[in-house]
Protein backbone atom coordinates (compact mmCIF):
# COMPACT_ATOMS: atom_id res chain seq x y z
CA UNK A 1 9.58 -20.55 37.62
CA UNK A 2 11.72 -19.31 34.84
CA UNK A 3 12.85 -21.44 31.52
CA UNK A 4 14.96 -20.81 28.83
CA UNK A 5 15.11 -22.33 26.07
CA UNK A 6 18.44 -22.45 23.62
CA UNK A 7 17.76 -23.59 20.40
CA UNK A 8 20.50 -24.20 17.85
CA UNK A 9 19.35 -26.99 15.63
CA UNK A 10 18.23 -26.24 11.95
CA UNK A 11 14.29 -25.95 11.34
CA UNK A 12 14.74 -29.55 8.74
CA UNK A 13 16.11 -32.76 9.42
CA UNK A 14 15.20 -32.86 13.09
CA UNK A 15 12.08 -32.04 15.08
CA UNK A 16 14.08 -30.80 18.05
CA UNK A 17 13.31 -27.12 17.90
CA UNK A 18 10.23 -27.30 16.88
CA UNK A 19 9.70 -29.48 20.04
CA UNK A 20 10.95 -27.30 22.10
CA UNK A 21 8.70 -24.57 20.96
CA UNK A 22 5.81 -26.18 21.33
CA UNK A 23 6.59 -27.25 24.56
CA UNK A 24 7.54 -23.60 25.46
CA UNK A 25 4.31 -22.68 24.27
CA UNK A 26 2.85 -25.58 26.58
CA UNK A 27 4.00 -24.34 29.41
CA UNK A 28 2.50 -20.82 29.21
CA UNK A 29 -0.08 -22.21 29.38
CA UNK A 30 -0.20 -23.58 32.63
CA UNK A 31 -0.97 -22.05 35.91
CA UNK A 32 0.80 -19.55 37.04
CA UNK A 33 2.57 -18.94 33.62
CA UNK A 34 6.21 -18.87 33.92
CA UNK A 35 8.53 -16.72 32.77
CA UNK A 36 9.79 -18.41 29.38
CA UNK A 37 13.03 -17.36 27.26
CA UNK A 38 13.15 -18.64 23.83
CA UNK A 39 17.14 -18.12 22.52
CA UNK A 40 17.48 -19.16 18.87
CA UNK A 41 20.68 -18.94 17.16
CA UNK A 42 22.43 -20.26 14.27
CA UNK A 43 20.17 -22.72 11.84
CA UNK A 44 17.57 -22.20 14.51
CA UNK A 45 16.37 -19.21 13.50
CA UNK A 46 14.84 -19.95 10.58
CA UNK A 47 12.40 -22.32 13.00
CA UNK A 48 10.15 -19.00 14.17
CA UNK A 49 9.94 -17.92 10.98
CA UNK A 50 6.04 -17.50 9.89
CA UNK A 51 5.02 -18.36 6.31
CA UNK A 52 7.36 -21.09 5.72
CA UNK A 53 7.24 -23.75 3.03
CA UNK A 54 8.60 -27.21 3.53
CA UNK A 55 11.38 -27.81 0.99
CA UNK A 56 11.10 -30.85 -1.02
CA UNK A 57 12.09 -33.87 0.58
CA UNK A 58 11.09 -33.36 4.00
C-alpha cells in the first residue's frame, strides 16, 4: 500500500501535522510496512524540525 501524506498546517495552534506524523510513523510499523510519503510545505515545515522549543503560550 502506498500513503502520502501532505502537510501544510503550521507546527502551533493545531495538532494536525503532528497527527499526521505520528500516524505516518504508526503505520510503518505495521506488517508489511508500506510505502509512506511525508510532503511538508509551507508552515509545515517547521513541524519535522528536531530540537524545537515550544513558544510561550502554547
Amino acid at each position: 500500500m502506498k500513503t502520502l501524506f501532505i502537510l501544510n498546517d503550521p507546527p502551533y495552534g493545531t495538532e494536525r501535522c503532528y497527527n499526521a506524523l505520528r500516524l505516518a510513523q504508526a503505520l510503518l510499523k505495521t506488517e508489511p510496512p508500506p510505502e509512506v510519503s511525508v510532503f511538508l510545505m509551507a508552515d509545515a515545515v517547521a513541524c519535522a524540525k528536531t530540537g524545537q522549543t515550544t513558544p510561550d503560550g502554547y
